[in-house]
N, C-alpha and C. Protein backbone atom coordinates (compact mmCIF):
# COMPACT_ATOMS: atom_id res chain seq x y z
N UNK A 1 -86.89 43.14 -62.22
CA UNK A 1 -87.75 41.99 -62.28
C UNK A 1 -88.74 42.18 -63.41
N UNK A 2 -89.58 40.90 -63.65
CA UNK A 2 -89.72 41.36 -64.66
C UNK A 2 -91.66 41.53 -64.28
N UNK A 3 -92.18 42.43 -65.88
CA UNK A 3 -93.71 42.64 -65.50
C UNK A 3 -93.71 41.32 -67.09
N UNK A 4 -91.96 41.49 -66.83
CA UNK A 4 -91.65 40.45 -67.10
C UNK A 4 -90.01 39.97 -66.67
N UNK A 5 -85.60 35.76 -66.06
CA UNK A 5 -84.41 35.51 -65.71
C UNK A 5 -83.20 35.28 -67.16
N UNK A 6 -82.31 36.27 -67.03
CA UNK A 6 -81.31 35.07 -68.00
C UNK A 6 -80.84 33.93 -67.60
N UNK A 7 -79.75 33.68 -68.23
CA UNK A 7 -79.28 32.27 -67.85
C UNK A 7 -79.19 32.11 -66.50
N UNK A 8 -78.40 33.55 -65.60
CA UNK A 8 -78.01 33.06 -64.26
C UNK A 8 -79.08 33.75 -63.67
N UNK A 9 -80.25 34.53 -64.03
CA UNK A 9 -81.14 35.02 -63.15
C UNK A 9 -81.91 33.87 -62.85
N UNK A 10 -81.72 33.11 -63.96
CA UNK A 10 -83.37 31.79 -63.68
C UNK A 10 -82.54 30.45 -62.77
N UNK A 11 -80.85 30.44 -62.76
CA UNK A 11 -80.67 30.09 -61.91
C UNK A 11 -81.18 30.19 -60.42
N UNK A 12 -80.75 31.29 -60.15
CA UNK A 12 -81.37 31.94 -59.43
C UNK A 12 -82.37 32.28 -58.54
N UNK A 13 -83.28 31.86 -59.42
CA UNK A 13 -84.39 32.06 -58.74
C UNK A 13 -85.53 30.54 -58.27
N UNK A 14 -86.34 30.89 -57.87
CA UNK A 14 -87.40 29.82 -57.50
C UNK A 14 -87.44 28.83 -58.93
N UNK A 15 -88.15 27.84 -59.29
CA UNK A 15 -88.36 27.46 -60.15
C UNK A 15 -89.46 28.35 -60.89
N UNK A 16 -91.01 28.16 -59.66
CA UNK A 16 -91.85 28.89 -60.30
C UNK A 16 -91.91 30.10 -60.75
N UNK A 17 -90.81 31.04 -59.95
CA UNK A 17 -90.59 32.42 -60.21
C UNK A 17 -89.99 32.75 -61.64
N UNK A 18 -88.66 31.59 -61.84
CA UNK A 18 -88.26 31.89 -63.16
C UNK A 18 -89.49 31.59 -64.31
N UNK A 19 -90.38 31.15 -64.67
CA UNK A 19 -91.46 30.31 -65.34
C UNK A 19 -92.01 31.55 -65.57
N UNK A 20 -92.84 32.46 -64.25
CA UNK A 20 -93.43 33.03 -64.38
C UNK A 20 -92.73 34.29 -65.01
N UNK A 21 -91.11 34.63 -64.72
CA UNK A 21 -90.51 36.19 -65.24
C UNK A 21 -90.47 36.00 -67.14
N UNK A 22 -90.28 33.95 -67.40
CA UNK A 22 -90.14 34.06 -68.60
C UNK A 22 -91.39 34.22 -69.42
N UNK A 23 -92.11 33.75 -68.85
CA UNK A 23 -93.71 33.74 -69.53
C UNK A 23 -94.24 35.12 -69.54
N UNK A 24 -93.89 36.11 -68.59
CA UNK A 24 -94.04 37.76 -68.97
C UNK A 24 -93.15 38.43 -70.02
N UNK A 25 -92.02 37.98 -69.93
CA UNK A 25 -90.82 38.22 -71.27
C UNK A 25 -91.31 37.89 -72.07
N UNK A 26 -92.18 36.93 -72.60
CA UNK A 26 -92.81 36.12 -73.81
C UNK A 26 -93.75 36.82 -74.21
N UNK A 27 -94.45 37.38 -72.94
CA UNK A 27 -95.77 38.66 -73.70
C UNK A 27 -95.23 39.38 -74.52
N UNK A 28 -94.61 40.41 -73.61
CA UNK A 28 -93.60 41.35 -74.14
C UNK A 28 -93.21 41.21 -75.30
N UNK A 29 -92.67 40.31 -75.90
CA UNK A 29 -92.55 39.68 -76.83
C UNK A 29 -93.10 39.83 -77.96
N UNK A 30 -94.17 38.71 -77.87
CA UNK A 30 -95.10 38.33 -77.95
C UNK A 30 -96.18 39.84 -79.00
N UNK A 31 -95.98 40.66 -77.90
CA UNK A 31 -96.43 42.05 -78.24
C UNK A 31 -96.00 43.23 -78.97
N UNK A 32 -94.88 42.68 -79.93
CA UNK A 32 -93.98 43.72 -80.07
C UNK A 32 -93.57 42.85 -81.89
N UNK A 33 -93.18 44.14 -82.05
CA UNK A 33 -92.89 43.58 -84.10
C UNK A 33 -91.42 44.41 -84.33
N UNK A 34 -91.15 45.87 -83.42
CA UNK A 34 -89.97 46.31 -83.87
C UNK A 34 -89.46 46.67 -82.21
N UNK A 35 -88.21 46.64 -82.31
CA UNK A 35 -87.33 46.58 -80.54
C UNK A 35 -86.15 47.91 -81.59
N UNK A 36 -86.28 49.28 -80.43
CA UNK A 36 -85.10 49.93 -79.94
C UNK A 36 -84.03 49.43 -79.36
N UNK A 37 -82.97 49.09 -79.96
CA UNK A 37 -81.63 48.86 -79.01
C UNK A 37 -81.13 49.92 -78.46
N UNK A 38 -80.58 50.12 -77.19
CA UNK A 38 -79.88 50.82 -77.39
C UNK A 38 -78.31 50.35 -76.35
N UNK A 39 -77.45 50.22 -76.90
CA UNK A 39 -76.65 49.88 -76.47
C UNK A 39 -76.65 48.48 -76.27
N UNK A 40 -75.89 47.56 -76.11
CA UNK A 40 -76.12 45.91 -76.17
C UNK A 40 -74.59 45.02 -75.35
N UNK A 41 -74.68 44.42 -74.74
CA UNK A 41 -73.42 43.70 -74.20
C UNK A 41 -72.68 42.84 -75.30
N UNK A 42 -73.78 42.34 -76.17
CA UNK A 42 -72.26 41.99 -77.20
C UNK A 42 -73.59 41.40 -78.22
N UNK A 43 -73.45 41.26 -79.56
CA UNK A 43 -73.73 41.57 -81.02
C UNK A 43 -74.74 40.33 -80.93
N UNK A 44 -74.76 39.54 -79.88
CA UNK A 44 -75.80 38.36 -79.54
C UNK A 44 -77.23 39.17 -79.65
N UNK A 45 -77.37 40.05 -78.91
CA UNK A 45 -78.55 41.10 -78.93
C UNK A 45 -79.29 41.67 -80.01
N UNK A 46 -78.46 42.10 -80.96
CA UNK A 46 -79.41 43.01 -81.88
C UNK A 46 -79.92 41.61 -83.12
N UNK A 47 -78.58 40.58 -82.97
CA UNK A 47 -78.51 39.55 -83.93
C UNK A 47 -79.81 38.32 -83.80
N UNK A 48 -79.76 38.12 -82.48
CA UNK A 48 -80.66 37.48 -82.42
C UNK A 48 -82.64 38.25 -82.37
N UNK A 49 -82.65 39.45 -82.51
CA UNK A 49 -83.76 40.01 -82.58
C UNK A 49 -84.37 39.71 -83.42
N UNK A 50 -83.24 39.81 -84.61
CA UNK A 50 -83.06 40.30 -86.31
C UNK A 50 -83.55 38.41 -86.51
N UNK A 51 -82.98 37.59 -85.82
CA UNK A 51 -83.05 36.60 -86.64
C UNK A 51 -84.36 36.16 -86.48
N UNK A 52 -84.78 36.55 -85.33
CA UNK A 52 -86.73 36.53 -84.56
C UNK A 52 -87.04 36.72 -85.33
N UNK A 53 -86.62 37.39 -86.49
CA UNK A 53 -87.86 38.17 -87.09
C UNK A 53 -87.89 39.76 -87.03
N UNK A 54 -87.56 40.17 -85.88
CA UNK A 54 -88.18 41.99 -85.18
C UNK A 54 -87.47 42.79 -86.45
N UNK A 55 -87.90 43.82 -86.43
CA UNK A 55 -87.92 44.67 -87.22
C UNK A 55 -86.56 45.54 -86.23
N UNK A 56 -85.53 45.40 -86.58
CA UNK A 56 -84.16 46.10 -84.95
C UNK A 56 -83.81 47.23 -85.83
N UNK A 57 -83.63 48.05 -84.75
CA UNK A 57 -83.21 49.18 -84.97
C UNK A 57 -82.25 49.91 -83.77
N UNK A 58 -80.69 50.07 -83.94
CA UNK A 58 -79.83 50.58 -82.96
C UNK A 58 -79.55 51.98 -83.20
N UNK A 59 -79.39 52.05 -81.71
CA UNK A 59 -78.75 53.45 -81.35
C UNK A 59 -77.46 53.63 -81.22
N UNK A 60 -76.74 53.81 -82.41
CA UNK A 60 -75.46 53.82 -81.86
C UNK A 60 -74.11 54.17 -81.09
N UNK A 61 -74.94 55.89 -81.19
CA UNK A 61 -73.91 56.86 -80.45
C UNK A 61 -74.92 57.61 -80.32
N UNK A 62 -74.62 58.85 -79.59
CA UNK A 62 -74.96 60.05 -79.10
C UNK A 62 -75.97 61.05 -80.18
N UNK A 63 -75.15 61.40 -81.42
CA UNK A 63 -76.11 61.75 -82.11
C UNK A 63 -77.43 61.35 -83.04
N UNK A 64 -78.03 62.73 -83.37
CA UNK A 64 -79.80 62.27 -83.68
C UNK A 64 -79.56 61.18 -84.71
N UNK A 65 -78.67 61.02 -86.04
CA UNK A 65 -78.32 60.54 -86.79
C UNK A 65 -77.59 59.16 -86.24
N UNK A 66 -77.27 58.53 -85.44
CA UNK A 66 -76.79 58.13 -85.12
C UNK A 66 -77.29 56.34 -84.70
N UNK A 67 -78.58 56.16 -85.64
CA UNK A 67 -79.30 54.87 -85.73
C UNK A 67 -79.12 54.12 -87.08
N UNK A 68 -79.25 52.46 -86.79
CA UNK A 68 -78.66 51.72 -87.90
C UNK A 68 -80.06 50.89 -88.16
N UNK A 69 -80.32 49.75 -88.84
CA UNK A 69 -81.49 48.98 -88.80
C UNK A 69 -80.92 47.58 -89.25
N UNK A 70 -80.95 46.87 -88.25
CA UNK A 70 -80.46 45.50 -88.58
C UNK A 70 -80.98 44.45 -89.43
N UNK A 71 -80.98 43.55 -90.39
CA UNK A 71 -81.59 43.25 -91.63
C UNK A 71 -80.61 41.84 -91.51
N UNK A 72 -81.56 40.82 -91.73
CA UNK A 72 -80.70 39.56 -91.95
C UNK A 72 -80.65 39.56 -93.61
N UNK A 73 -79.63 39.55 -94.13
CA UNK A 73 -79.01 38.98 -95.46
C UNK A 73 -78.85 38.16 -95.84
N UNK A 74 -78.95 37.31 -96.64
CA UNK A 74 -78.27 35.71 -97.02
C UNK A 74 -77.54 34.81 -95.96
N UNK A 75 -78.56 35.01 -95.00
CA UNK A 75 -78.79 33.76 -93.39
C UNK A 75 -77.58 35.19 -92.25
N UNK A 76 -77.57 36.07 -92.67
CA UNK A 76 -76.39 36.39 -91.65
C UNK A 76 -76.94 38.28 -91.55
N UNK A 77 -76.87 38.73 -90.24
CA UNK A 77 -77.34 39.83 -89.31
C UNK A 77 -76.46 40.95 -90.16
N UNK A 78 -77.07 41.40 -90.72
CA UNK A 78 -76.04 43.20 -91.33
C UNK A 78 -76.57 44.09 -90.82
N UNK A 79 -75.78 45.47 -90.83
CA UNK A 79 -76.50 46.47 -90.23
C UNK A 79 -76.34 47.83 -91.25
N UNK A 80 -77.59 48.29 -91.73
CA UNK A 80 -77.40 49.14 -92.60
C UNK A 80 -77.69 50.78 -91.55
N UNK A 81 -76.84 51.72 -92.18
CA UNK A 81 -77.20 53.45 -91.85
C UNK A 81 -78.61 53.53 -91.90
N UNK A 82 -79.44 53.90 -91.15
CA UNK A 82 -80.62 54.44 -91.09
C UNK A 82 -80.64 55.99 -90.93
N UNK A 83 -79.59 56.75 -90.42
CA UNK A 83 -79.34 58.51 -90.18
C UNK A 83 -80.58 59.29 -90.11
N UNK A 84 -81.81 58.66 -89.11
CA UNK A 84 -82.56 59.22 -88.43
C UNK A 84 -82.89 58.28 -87.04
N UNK A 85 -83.72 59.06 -86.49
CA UNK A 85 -84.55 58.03 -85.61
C UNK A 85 -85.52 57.47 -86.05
N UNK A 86 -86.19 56.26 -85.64
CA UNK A 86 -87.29 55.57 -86.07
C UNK A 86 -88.14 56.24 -86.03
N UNK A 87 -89.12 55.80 -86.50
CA UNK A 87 -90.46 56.28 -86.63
C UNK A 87 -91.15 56.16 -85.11
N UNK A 88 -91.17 54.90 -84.69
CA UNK A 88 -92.13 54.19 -83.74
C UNK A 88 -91.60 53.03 -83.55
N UNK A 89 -91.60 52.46 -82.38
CA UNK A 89 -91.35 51.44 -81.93
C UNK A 89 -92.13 50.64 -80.69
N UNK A 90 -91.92 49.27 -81.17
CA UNK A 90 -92.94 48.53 -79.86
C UNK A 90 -92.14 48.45 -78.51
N UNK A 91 -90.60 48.29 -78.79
CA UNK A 91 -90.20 48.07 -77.10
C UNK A 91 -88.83 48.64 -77.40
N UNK A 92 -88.57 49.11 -76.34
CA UNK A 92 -87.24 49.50 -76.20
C UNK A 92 -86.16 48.70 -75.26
N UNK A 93 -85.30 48.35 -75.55
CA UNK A 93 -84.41 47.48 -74.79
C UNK A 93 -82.77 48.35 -74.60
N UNK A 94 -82.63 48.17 -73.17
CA UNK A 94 -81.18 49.00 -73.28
C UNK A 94 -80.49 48.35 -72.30
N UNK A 95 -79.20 48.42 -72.41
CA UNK A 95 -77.91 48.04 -71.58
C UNK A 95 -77.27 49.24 -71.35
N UNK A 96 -78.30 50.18 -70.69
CA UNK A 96 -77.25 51.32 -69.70
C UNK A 96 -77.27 51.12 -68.43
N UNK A 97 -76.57 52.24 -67.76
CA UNK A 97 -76.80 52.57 -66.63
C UNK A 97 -77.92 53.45 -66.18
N UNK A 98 -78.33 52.52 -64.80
CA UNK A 98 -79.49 53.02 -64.12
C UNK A 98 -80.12 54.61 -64.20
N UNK A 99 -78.35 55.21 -63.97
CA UNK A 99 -79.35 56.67 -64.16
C UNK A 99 -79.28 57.34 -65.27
N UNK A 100 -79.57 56.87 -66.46
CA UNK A 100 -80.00 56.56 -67.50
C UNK A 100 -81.61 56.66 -68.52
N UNK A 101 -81.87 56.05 -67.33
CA UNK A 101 -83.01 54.76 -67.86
C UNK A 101 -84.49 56.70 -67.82
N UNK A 102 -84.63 57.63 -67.21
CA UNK A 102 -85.42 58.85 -67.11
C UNK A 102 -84.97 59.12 -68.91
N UNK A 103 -84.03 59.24 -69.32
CA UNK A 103 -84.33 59.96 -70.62
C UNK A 103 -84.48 58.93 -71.71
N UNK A 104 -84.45 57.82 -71.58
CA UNK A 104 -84.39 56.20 -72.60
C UNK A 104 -86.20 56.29 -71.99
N UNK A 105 -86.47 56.40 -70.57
CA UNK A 105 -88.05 55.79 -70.64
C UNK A 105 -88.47 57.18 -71.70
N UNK A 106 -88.34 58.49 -71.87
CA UNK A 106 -88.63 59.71 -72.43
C UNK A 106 -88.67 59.34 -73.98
N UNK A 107 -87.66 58.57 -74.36
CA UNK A 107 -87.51 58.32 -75.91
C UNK A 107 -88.13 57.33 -76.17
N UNK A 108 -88.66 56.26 -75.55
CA UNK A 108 -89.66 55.43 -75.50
C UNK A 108 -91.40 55.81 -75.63
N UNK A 109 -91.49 56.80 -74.96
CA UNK A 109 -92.54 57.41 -75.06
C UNK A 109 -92.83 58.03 -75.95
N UNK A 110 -91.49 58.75 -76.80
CA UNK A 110 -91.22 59.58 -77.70
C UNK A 110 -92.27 58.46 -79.22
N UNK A 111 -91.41 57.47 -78.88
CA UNK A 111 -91.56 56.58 -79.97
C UNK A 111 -92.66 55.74 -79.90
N UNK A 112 -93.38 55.66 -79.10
CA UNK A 112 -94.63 55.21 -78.54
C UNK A 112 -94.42 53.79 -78.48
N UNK A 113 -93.61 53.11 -77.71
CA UNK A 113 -92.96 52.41 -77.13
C UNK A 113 -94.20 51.63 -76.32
N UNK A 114 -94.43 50.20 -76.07
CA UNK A 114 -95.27 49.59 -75.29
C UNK A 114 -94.53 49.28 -74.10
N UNK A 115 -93.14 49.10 -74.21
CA UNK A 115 -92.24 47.98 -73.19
C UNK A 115 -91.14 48.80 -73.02
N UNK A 116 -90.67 48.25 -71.83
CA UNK A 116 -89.01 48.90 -71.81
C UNK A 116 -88.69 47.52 -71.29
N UNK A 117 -87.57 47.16 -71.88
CA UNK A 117 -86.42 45.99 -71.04
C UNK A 117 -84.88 46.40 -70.98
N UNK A 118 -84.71 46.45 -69.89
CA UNK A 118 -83.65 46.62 -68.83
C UNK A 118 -82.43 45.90 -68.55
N UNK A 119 -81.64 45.51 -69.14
CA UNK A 119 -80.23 44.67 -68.78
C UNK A 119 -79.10 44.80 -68.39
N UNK A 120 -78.74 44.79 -67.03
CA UNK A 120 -77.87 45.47 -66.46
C UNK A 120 -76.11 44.57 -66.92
N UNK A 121 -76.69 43.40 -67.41
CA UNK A 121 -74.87 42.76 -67.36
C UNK A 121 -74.36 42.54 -66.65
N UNK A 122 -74.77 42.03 -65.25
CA UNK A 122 -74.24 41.78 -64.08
C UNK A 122 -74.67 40.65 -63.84
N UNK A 123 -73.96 39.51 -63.49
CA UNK A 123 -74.63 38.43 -62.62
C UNK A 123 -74.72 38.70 -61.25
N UNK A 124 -74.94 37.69 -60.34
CA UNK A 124 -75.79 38.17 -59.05
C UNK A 124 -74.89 37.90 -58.33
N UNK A 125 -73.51 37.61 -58.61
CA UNK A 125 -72.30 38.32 -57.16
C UNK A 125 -71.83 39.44 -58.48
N UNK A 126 -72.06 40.32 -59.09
CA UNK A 126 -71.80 41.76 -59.39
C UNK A 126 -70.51 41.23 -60.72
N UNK A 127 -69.96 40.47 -60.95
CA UNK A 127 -69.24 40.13 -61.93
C UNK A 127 -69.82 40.39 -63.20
N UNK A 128 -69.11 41.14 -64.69
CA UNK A 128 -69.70 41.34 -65.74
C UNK A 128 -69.91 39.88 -66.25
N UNK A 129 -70.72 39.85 -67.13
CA UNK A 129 -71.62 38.62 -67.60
C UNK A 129 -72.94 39.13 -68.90
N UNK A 130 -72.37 39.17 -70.14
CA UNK A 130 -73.04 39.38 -71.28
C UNK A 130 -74.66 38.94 -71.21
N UNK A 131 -74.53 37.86 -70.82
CA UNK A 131 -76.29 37.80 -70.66
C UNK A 131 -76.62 38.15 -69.09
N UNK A 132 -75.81 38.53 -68.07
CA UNK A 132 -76.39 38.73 -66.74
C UNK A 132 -77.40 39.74 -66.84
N UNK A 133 -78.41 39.43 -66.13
CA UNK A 133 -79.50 40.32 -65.89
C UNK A 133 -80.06 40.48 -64.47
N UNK A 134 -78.92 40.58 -63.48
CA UNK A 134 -79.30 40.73 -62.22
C UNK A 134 -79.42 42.18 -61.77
N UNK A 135 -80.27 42.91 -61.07
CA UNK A 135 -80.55 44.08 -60.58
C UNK A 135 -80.73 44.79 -59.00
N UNK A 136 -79.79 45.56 -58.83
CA UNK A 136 -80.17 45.76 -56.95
C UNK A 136 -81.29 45.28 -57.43
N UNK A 137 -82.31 45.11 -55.79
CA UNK A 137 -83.54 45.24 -56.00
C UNK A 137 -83.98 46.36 -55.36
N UNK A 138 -83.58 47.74 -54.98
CA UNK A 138 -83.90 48.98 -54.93
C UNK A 138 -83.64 49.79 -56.38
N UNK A 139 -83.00 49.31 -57.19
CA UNK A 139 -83.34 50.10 -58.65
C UNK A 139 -84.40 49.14 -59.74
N UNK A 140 -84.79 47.59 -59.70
CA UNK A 140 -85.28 46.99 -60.12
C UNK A 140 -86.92 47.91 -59.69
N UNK A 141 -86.59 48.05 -58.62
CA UNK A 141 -88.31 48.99 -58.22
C UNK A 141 -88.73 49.99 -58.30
N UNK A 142 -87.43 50.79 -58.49
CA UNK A 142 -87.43 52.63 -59.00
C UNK A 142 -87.60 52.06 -60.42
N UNK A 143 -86.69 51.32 -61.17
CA UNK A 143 -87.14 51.18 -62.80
C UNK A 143 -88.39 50.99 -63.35
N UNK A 144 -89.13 50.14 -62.25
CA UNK A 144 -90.59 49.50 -62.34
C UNK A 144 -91.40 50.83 -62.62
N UNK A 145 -91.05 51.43 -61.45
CA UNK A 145 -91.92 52.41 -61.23
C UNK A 145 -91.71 53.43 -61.83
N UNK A 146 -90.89 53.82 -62.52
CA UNK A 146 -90.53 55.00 -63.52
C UNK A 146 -91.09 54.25 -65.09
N UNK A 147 -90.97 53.48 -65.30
CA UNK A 147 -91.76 52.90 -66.79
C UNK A 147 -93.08 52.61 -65.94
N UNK A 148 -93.74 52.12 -65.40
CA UNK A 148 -95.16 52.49 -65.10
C UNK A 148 -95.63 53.67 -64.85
N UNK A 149 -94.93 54.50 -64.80
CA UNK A 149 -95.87 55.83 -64.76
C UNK A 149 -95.44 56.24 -66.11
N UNK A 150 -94.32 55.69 -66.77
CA UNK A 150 -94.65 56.28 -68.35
C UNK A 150 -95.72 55.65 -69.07
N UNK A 151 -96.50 54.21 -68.55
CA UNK A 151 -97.49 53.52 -69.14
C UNK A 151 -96.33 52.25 -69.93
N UNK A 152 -95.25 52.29 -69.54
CA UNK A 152 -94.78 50.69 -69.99
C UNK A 152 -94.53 49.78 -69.65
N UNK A 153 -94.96 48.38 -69.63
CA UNK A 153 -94.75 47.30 -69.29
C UNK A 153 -92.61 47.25 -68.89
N UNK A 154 -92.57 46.40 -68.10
CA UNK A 154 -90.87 46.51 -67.73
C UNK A 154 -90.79 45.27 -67.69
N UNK A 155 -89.49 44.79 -68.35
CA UNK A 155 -88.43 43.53 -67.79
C UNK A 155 -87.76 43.77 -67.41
N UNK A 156 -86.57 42.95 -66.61
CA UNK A 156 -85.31 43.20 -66.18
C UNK A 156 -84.67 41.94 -65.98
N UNK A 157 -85.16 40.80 -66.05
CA UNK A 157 -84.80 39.59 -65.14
C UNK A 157 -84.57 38.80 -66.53
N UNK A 158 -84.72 38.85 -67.63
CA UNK A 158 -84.56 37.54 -68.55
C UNK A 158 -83.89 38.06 -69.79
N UNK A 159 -82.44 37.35 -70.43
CA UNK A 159 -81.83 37.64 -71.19
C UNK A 159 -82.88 38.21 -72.71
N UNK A 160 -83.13 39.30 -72.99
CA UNK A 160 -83.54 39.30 -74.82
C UNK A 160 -83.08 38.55 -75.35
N UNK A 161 -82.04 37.87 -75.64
CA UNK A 161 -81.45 36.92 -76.46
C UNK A 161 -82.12 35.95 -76.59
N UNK A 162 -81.44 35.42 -75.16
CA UNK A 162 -82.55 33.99 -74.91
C UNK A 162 -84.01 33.79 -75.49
N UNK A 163 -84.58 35.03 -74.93
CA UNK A 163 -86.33 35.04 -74.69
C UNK A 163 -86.54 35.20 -76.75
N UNK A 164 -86.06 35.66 -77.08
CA UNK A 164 -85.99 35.94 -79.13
C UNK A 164 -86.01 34.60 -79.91
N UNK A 165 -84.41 33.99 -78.97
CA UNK A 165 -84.52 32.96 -79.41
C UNK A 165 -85.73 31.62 -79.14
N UNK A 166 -85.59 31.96 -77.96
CA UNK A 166 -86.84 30.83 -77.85
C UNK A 166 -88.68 31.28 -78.68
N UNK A 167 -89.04 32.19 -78.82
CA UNK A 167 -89.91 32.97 -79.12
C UNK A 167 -89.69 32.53 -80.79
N UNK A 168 -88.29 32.43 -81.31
CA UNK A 168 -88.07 32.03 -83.10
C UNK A 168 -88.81 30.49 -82.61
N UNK A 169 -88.19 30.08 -81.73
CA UNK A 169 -88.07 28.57 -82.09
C UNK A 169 -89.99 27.90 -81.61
N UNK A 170 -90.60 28.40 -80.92
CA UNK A 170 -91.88 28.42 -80.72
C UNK A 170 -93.01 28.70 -82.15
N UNK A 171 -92.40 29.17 -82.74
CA UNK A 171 -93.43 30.07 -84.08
C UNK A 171 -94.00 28.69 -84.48
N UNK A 172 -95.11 28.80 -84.53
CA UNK A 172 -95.66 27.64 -85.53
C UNK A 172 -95.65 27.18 -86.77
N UNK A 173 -95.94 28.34 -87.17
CA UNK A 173 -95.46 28.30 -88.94
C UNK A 173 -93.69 27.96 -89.56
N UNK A 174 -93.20 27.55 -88.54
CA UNK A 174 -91.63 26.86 -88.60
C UNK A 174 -90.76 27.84 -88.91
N UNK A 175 -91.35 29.39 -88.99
CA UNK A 175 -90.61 30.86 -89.32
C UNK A 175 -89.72 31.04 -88.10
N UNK A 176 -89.10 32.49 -88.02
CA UNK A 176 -88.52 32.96 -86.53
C UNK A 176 -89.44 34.22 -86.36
N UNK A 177 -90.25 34.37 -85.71
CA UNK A 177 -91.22 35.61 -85.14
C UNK A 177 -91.65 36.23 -86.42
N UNK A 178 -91.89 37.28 -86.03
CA UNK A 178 -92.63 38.29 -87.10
C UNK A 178 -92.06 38.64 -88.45
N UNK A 179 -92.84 38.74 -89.39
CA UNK A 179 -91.99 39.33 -90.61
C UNK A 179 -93.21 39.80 -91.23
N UNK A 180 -92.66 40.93 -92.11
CA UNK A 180 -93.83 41.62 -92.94
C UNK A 180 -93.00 42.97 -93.55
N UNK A 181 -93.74 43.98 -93.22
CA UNK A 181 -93.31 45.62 -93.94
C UNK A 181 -92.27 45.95 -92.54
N UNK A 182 -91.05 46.51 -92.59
CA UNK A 182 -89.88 46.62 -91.64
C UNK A 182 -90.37 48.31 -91.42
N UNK A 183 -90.99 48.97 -92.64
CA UNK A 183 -90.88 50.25 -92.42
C UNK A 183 -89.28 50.69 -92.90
N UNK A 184 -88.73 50.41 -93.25
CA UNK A 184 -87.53 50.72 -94.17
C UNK A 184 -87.56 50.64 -95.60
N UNK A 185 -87.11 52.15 -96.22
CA UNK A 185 -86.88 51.97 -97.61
C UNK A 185 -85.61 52.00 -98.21
C-alpha cells in the first residue's frame, strides 16, 4: 500500500482510497529527480521515467558493473553502459521478490535513497499483469515496515508508469517532469 493503485489496484479499491494511494505516489514523485530501477515488468517502466524527465538508472544483472542510464534521444528511450553504480539516488523502484526487498532497502540506503516503490506484477486474483500492483497484505506491512525503519517513504499500490506519466502530463511549463544536470558524463 502505498505511504503511497495501478490500473487494477485503483480498480480495486474504494474510490477515496485509490485518490488518496495516487496523491501519495505523486509526492513521491513529486520528490524525487533520479529513480533506481531495478528490475522492471516490461520496458514501459524505465521508458516512461526517462520520458518524465527522471534522471533512470538500471540495474541490470547481478554484477557491480552491471548498471545502464536511460537517456531519451531524438523523442525515443536509449539505454547507454554506465559500468558503475550511481552515485545517489532519490527513489528506488523494484519488481522483485518479497524476500528481496532487505538487501534493495540496504542499497537504497546505500544510495541515499528517499523512497522505495514496490511492484509485485500481480493483479488481485494472483494472475501476472505488467502493471499489477497487488500485494498480500501481510508482506505489504512487513515491506512498510522494513523501509520505515530504513527512513523511506514506501509505495506499493500504484503503477510507476502510470503515476510518471501522469506527473509528465501535469508539469506546467508543458515539459515532462524534471530536467537539468543527469549527473552523467
Amino acid at each position: 500500500m502505498t505511504d503511497a493503485p495501478g490500473p487494477g489496484a485503483a480498480n480495486a479499491m474504494p474510490r477515496a482510497a485509490a485518490l488518496a494511494a495516487l496523491e501519495a505516489a505523486a509526492r513521491v514523485l513529486a520528490d524525487a529527480k533520479s529513480v533506481l530501477v531495478i528490475d522492471w515488468p516490461s520496458r514501459d517502466v524505465p521508458a516512461s521515467l526517462a520520458f518524465a524527465g527522471f534522471t533512470v538508472f538500471v540495474k541490470g544483472g547481478p554484477g557491480p558493473a552491471d548498471y545502464n542510464a536511460w537517456q531519451i534521444e531524438s523523442g525515443e528511450p536509449v539505454a547507454r553502459p554506465l559500468g558503475r553504480e550511481p552515485g545517489g539516488v532519490d527513489l528506488v523502484y523494484c519488481h522483485r521478490p518479497f524476500g528481496e526487498l532487505p538487501g534493495i532497502i540496504a542499497l537504497a540506503g546505500r544510495l541515499g535513497a528517499r523512497a522505495l516503490w514496490w511492484q509485485t506484477g500481480l493483479a488481485g486474483d494472483g494472475t501476472r499483469d505488467p502493471s499489477g500492483c497487488w500485494v498480500a497484505p501481510g508482506e505489504s506491512g512487513q515491506a512498510r515496515e522494513l523501509a520505515a525503519a530504513a527512513g523511506l517513504a514506501y509505495v506499493d499500490d500504484v503503477y510507476i508508469a502510470d503515476a510518471a506519466r501522469a506527473r509528465g502530463m501535469a508539469n506546467p511549463r508543458g515539459g515532462t517532469g524534471h530536467r537539468g544536470d543527469s549527473g552523467l558524463t
